[in-house]
N, C-alpha and C. Protein backbone atom coordinates (compact mmCIF):
# COMPACT_ATOMS: atom_id res chain seq x y z
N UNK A 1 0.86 -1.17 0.00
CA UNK A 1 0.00 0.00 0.00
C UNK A 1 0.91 1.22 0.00
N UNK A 2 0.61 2.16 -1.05
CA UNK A 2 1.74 3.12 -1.00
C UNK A 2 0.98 4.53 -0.48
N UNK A 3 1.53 5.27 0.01
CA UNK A 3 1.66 6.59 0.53
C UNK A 3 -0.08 7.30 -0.13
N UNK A 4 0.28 7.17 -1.53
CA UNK A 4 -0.85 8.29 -1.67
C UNK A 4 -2.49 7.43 -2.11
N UNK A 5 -2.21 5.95 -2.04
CA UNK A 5 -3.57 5.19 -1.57
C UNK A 5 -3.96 5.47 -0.03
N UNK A 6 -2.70 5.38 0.99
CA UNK A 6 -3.18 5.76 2.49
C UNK A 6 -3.93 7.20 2.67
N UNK A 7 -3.85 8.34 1.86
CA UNK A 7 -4.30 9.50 1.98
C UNK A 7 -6.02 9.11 1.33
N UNK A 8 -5.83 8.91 0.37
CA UNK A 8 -6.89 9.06 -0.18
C UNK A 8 -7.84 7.99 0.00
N UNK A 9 -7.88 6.67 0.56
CA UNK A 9 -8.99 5.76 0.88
C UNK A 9 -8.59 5.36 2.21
N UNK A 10 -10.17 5.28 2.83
CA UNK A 10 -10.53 4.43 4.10
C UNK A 10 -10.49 3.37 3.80
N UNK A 11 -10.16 2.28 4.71
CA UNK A 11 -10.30 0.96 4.89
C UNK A 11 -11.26 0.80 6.28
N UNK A 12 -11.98 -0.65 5.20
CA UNK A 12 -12.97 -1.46 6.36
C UNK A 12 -12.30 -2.57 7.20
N UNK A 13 -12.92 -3.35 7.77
CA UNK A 13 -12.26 -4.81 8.29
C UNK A 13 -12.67 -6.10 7.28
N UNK A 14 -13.81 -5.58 6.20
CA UNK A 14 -13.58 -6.17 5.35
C UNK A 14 -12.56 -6.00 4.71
N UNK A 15 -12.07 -4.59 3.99
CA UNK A 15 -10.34 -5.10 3.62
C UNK A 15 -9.41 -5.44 3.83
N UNK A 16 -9.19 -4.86 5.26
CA UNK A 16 -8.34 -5.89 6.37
C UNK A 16 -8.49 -7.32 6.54
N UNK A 17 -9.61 -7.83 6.38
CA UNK A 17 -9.50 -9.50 6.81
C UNK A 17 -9.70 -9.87 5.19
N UNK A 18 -8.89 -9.00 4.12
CA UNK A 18 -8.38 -9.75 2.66
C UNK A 18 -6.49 -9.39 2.93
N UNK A 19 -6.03 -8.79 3.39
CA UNK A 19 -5.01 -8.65 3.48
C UNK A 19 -3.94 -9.68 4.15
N UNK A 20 -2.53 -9.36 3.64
CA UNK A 20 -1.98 -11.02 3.93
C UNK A 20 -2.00 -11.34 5.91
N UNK A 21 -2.31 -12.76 5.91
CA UNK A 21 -1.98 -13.22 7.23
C UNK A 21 -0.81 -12.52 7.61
N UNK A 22 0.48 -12.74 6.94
CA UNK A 22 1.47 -12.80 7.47
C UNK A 22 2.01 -11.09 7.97
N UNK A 23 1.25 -10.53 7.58
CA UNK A 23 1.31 -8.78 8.09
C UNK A 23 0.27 -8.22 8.67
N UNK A 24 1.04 -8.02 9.78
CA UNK A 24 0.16 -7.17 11.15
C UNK A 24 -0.25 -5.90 10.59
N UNK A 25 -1.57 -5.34 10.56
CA UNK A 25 -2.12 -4.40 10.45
C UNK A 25 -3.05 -4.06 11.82
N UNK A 26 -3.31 -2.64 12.14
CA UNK A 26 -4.29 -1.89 12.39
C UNK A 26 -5.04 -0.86 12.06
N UNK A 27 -5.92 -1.02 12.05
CA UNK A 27 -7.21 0.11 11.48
C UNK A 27 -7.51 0.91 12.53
N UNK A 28 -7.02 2.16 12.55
CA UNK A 28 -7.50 3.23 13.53
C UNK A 28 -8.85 4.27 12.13
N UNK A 29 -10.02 4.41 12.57
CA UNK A 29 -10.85 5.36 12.06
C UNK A 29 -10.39 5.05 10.81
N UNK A 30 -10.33 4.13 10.07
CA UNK A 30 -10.04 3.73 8.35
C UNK A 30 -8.81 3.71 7.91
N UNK A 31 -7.96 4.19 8.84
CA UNK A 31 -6.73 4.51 8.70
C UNK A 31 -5.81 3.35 8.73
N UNK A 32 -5.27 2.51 7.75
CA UNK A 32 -3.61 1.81 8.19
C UNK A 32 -2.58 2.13 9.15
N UNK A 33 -2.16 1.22 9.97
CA UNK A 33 -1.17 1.18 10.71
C UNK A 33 -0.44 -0.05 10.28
N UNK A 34 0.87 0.06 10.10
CA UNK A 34 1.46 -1.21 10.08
C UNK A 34 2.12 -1.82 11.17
N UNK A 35 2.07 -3.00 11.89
CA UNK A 35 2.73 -3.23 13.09
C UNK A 35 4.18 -3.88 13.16
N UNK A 36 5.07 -3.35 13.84
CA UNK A 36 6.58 -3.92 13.54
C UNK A 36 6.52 -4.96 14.61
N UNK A 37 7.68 -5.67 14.51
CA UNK A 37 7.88 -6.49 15.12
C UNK A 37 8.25 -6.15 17.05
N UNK A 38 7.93 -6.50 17.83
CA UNK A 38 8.24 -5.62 19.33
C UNK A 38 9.82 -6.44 19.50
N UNK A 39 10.32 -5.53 20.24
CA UNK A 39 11.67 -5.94 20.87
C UNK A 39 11.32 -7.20 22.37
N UNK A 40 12.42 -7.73 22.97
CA UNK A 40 12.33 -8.68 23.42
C UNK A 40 11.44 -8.16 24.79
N UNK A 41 12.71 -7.08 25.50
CA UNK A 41 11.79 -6.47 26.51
C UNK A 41 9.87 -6.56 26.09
N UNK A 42 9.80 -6.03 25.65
CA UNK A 42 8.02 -5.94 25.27
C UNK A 42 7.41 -7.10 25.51
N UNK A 43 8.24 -8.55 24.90
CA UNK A 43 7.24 -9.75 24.71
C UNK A 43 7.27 -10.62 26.53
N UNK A 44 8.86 -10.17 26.84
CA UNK A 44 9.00 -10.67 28.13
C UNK A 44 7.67 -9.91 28.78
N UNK A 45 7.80 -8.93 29.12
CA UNK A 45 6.19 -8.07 29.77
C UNK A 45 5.29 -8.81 29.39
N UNK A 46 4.86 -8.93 28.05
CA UNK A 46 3.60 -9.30 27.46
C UNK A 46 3.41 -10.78 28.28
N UNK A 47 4.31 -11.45 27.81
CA UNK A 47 4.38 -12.89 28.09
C UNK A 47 3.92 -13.28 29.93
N UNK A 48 5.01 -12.13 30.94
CA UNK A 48 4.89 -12.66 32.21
C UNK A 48 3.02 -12.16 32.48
N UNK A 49 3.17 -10.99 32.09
CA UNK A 49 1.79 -9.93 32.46
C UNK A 49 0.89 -11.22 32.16
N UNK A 50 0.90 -11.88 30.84
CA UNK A 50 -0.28 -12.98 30.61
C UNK A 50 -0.47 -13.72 31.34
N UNK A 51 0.70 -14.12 31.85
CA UNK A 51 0.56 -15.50 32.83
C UNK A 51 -0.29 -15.29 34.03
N UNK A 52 0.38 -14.01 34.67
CA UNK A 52 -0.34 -13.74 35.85
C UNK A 52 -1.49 -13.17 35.98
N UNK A 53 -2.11 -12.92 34.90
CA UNK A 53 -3.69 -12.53 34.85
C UNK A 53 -4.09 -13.76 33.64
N UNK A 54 -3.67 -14.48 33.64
CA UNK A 54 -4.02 -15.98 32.80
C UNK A 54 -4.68 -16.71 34.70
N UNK A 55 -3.69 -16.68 35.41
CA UNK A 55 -3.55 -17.59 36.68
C UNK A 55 -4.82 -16.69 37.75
N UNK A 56 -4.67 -15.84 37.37
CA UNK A 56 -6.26 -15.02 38.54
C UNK A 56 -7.31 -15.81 37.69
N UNK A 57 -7.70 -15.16 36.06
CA UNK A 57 -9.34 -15.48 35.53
C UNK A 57 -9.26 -16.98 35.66
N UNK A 58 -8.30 -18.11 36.08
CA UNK A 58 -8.83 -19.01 35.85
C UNK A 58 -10.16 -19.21 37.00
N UNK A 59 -10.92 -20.30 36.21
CA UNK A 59 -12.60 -20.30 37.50
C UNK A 59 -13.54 -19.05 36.85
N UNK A 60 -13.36 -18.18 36.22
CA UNK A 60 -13.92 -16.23 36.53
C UNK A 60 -14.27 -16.47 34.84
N UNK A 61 -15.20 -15.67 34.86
CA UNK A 61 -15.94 -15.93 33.32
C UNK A 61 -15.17 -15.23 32.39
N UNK A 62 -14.28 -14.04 32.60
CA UNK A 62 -13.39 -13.31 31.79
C UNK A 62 -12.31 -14.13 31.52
N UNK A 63 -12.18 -13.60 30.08
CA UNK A 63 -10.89 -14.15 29.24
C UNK A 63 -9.94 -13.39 28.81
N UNK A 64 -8.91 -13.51 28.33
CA UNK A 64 -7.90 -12.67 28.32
C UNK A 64 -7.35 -13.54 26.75
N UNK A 65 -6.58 -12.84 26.16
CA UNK A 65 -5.59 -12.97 24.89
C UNK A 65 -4.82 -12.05 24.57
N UNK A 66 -3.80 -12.19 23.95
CA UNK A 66 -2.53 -11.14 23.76
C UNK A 66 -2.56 -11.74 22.35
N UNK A 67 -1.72 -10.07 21.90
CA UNK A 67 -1.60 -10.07 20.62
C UNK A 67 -1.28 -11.14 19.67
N UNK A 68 -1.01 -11.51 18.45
CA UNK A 68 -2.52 -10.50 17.57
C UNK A 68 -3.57 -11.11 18.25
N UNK A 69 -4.32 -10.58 18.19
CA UNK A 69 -5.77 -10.91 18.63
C UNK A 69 -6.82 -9.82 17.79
N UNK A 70 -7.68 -10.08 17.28
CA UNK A 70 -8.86 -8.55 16.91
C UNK A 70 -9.43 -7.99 17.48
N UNK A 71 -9.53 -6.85 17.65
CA UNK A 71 -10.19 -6.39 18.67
C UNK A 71 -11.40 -4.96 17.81
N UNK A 72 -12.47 -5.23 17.11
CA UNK A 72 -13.37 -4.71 15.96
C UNK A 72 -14.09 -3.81 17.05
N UNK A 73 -14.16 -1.92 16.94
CA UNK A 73 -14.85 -1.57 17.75
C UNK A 73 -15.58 -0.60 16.63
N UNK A 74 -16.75 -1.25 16.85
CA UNK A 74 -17.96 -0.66 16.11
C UNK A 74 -18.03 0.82 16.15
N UNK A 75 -18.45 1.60 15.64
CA UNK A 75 -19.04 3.28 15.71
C UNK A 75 -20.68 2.73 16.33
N UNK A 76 -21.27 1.96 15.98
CA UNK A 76 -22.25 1.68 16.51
C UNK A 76 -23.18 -0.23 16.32
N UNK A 77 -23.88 0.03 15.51
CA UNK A 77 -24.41 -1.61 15.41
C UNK A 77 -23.81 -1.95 13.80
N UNK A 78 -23.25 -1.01 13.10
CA UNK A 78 -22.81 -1.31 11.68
C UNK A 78 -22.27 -3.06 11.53
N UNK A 79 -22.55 -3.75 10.54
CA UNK A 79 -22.14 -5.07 10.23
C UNK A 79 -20.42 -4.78 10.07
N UNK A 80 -19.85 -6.16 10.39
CA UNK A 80 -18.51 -6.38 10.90
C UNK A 80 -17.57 -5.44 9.39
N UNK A 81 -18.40 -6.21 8.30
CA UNK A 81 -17.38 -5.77 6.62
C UNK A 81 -17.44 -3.76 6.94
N UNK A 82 -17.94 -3.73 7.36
CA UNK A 82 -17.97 -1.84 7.36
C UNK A 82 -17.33 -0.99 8.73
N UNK A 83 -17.03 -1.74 9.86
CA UNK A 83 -16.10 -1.65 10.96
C UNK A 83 -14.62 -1.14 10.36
N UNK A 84 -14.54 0.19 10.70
CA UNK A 84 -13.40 0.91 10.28
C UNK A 84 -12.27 1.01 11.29
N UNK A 85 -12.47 0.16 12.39
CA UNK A 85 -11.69 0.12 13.71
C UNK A 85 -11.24 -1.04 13.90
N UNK A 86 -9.91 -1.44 13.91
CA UNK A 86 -9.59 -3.22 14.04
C UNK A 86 -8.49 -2.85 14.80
N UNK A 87 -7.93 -2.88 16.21
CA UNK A 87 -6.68 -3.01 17.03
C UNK A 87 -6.24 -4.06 17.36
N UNK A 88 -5.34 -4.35 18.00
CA UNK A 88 -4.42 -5.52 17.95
C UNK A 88 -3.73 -4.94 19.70
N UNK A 89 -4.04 -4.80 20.52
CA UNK A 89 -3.95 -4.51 22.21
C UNK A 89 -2.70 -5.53 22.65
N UNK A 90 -1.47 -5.65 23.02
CA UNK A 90 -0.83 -6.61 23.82
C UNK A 90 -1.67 -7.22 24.77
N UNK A 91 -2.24 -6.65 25.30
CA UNK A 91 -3.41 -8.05 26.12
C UNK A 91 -4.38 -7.06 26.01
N UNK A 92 -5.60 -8.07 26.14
CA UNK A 92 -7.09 -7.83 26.35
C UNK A 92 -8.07 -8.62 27.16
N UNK A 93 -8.72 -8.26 28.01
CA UNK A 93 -9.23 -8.94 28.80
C UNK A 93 -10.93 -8.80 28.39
N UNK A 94 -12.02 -9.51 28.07
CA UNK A 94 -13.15 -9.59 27.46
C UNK A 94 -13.97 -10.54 28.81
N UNK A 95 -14.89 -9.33 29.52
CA UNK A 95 -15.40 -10.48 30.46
C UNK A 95 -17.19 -10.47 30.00
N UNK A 96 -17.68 -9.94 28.94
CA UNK A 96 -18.94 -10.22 28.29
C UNK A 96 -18.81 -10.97 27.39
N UNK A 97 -18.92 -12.31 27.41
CA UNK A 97 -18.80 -13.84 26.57
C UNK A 97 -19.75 -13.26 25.06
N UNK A 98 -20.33 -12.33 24.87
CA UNK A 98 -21.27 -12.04 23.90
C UNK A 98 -20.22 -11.26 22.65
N UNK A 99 -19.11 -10.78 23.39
CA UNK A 99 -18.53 -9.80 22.45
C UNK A 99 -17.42 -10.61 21.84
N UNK A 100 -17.19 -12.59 22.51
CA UNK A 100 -16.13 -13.21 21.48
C UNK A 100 -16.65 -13.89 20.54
N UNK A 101 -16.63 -13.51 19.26
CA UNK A 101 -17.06 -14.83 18.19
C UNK A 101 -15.32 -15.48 17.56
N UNK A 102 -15.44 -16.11 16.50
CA UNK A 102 -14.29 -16.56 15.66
C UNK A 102 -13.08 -15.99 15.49
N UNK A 103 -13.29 -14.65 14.93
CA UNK A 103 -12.73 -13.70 14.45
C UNK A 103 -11.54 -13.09 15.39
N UNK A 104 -12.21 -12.86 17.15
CA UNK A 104 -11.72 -12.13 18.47
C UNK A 104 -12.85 -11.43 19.23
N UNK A 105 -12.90 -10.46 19.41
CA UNK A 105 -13.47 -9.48 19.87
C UNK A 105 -14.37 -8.71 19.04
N UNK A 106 -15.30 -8.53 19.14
CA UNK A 106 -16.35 -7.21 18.85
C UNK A 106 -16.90 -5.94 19.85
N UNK A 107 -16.55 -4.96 20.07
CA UNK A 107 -17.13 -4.38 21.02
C UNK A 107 -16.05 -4.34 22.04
N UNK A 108 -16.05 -3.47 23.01
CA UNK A 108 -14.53 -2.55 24.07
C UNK A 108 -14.40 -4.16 24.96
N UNK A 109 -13.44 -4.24 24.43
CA UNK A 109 -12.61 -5.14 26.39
C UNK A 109 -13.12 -4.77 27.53
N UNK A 110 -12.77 -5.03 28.73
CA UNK A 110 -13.12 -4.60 29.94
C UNK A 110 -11.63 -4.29 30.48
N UNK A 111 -10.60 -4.33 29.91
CA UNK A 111 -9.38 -3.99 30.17
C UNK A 111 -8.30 -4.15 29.13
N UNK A 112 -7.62 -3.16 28.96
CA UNK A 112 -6.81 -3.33 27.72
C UNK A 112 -5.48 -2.74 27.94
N UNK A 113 -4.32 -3.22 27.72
CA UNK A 113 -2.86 -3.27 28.06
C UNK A 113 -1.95 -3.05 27.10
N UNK A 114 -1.36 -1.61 26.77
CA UNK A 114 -0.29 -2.13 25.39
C UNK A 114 1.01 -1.52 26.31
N UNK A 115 1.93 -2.42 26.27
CA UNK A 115 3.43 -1.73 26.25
C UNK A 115 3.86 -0.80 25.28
N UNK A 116 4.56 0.06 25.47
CA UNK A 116 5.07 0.52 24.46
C UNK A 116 6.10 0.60 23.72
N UNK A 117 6.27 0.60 22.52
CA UNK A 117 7.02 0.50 21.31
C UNK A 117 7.64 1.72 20.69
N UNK A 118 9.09 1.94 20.42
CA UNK A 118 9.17 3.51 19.67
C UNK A 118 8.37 3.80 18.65
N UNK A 119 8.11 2.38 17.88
CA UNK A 119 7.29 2.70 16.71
C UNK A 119 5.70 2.87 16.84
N UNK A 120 4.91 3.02 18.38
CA UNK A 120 3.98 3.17 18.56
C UNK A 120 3.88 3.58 19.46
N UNK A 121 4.82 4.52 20.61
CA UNK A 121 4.25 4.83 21.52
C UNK A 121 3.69 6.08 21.23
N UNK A 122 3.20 6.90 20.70
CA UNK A 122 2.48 8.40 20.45
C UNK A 122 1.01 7.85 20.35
N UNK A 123 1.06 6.88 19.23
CA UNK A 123 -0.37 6.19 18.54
C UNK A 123 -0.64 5.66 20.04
N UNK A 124 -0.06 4.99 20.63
CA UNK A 124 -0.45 4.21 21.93
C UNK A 124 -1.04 5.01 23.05
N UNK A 125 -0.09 6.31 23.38
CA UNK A 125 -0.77 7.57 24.38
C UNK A 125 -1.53 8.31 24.12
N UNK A 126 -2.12 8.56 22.49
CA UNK A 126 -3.11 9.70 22.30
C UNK A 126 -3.87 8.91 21.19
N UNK A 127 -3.68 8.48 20.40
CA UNK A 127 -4.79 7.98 19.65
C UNK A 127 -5.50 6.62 20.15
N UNK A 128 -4.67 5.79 20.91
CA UNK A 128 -5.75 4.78 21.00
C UNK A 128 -6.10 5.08 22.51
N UNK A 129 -5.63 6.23 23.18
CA UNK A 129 -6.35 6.40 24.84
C UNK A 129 -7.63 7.36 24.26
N UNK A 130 -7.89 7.85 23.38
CA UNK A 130 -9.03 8.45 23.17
C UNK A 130 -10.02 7.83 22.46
N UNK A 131 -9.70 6.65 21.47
CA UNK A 131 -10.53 5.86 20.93
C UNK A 131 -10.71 4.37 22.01
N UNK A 132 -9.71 4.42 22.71
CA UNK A 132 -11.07 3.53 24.07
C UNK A 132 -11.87 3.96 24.94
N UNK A 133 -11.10 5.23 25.01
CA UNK A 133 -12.17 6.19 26.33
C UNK A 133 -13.52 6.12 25.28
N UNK A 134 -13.78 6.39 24.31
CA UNK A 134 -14.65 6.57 23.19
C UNK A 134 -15.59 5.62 22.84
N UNK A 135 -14.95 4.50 23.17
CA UNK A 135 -15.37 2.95 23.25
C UNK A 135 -16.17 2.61 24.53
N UNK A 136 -15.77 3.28 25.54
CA UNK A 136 -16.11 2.05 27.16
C UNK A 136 -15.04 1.36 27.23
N UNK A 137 -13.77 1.43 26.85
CA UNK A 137 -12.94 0.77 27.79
C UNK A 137 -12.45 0.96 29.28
N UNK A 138 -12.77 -0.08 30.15
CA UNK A 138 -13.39 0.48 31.27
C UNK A 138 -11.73 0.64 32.45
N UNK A 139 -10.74 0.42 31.44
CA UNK A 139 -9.41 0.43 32.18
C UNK A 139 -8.04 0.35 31.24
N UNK A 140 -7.29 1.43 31.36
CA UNK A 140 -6.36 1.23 30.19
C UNK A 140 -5.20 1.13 30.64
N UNK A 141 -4.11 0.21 30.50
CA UNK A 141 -2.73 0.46 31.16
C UNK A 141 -1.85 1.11 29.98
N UNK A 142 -1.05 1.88 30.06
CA UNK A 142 0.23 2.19 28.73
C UNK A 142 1.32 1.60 30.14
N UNK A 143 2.14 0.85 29.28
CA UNK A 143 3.22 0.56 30.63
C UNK A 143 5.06 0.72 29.47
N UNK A 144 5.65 1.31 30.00
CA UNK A 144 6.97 1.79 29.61
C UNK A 144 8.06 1.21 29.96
N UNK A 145 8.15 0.03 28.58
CA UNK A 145 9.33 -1.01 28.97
C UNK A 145 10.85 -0.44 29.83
N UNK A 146 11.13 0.41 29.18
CA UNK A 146 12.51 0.63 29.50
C UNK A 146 12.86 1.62 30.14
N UNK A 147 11.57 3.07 31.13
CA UNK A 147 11.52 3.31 32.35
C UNK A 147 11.16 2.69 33.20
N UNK A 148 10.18 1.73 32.80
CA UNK A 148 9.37 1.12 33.73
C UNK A 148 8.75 1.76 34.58
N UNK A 149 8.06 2.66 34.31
CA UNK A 149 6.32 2.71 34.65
C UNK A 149 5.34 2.66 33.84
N UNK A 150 4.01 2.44 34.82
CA UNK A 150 2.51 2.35 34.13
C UNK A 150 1.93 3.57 34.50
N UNK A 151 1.65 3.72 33.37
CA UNK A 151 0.17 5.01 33.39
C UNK A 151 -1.19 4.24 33.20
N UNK A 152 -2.31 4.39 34.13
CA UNK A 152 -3.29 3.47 34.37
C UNK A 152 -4.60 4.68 34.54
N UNK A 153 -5.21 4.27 33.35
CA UNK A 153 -6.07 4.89 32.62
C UNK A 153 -7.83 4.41 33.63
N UNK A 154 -8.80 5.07 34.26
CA UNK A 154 -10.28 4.12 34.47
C UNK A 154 -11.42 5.29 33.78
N UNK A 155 -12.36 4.48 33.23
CA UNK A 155 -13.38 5.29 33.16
C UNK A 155 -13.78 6.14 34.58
N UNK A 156 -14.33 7.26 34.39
CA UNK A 156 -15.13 8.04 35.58
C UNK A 156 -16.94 7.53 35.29
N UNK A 157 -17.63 8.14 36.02
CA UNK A 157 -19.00 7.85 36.16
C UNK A 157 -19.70 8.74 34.96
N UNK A 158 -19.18 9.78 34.08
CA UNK A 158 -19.16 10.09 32.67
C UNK A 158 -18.32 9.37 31.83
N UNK A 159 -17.94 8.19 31.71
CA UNK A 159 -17.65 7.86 30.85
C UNK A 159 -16.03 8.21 30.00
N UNK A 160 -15.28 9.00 31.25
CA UNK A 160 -14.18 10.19 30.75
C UNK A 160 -13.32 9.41 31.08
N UNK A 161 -11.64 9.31 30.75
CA UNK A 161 -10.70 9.12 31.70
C UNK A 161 -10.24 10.63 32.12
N UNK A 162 -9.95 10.07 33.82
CA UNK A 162 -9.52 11.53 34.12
C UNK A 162 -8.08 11.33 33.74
N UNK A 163 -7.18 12.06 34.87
CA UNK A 163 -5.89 12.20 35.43
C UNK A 163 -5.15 10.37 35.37
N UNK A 164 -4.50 9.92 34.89
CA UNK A 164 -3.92 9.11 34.97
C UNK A 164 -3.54 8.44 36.08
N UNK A 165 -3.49 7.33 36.74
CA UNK A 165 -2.61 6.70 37.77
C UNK A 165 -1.26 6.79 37.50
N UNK A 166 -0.06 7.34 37.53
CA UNK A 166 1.69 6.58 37.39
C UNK A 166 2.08 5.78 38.30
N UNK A 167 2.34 4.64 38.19
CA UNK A 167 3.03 3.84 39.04
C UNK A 167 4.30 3.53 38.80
N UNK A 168 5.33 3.17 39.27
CA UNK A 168 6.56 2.70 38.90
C UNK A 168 6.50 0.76 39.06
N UNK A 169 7.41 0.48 38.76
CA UNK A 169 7.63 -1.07 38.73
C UNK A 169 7.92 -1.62 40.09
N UNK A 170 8.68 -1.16 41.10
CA UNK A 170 9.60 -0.91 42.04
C UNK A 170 8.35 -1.93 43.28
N UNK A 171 6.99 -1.96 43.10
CA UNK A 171 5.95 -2.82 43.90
C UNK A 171 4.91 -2.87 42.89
N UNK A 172 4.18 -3.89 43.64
CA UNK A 172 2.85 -4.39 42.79
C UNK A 172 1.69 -3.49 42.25
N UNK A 173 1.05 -3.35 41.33
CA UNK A 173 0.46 -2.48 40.73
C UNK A 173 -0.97 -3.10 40.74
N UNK A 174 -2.19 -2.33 41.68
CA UNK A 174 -3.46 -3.42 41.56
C UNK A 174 -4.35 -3.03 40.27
N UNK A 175 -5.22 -3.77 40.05
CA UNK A 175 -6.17 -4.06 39.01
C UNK A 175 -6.97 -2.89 38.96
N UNK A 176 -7.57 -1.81 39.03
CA UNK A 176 -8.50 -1.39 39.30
C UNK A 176 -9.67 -2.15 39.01
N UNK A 177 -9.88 -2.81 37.53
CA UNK A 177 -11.20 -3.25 37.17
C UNK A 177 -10.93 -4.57 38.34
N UNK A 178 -10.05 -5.47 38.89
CA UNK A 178 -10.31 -6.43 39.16
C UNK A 178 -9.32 -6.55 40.34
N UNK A 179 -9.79 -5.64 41.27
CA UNK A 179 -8.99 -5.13 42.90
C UNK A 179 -8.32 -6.26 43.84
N UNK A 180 -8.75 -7.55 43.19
CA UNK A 180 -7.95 -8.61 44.34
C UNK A 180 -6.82 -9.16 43.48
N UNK A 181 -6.57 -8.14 42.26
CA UNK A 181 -5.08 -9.02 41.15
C UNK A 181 -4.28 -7.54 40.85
N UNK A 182 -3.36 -8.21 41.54
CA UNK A 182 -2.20 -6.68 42.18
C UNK A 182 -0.96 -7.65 40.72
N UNK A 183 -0.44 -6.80 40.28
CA UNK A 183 0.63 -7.31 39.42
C UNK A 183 2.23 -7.29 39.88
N UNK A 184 2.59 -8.33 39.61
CA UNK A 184 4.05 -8.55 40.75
C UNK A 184 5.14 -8.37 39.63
N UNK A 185 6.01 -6.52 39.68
CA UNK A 185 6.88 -6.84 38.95
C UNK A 185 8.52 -7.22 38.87
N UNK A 186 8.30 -8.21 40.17
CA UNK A 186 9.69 -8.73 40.80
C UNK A 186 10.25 -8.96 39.40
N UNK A 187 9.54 -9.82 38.51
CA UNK A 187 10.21 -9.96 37.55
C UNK A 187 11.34 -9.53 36.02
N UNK A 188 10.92 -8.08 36.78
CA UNK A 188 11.55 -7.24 36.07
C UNK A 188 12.93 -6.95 35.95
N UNK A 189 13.38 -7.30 37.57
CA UNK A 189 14.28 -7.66 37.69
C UNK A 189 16.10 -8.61 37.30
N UNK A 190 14.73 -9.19 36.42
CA UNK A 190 15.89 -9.98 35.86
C UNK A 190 16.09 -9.94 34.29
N UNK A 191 15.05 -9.12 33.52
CA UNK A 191 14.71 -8.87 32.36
C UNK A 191 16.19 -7.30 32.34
């Protein structure tokens, strides 16, 4: 896809789900993103972060998956081929069983997690914290491999995120959406 097709046409998730397997895309508002490959730091996070909120939902009706995964957020009831929104979240946690079909996700997570990437951290702090606040995502982490802190995003009772949480790595960081799963980042330690 070259430069002056990205200006001039939107993409659906119907054109996205014709495009090759083997290349990570995201659709922000019709828009292409291409996804690079993450550095090791990132997948170590991704990887431990899964485990330990893999090891809480077990028993608990919420599910969780890390990237790629789809994550299709409607503008409203529009059919899936006309969904101009397709993200790809380092983890996602989905605890309304209604919003997983085949595909991944339809409709906001109940918690959504991206580390960040040089090649995505701007898109990561301002475009996709305003298109989940936008959504109902009801908890957002951005977490910063190589300062190591989290900025921890919750809906308010409008629907807003306020003021951010910062936490550092240095002790456990709790759940807001899910207050008895504190995240242990002893492991950082050795990364």
């Amino acid at each position: 896809m070259n430069t002056a097709e990205h200006l001039q046409q939107k993409y659906s998730y119907a054109d996205y789900a014709q495009w090759p397997e083997d290349e990570r895309w995201e659709l922000i508002d019709g828009v292409p993103y291409a996804m690079t490959a993450p550095q090791r730091l990132h997948q170590d996070i991704v990887f431990e972060l899964g485990g330990q909120v893999r090891n809480y939902l077990q028993g608990k009706p919420c599910k969780g998956y890390t990237a790629p995964f789809d994550v299709r957020l409607p503008r409203q009831d529009e059919a899936d081929a006309k969904v101009e929104t397709v993200v790809q979240p380092d983890l996602s946690i989905i605890c309304d069983p209604s919003k997983l079909d085949k595909q991944g996700c339809r409709g906001a997570p109940d918690w959504i997690v991206e580390v960040l990437s040089p090649s995505t951290a701007l898109k990561d702090m301002d475009s996709k914290r305003s298109l989940y606040q936008r959504h109902g995502v009801q908890e957002y982490w951005i977490i910063h491999p190589e300062d190591r802190w989290i900025l921890v995003y919750t809906l308010d009772t409008q629907g807003r995120y306020g003021q951010p949480g910062v936490f550092g790595m240095d002790e456990p960081t709790v759940v807001q959406r899910f207050p008895e799963l504190s995240i242990d980042w002893s492991f950082m330690a050795a990364v």
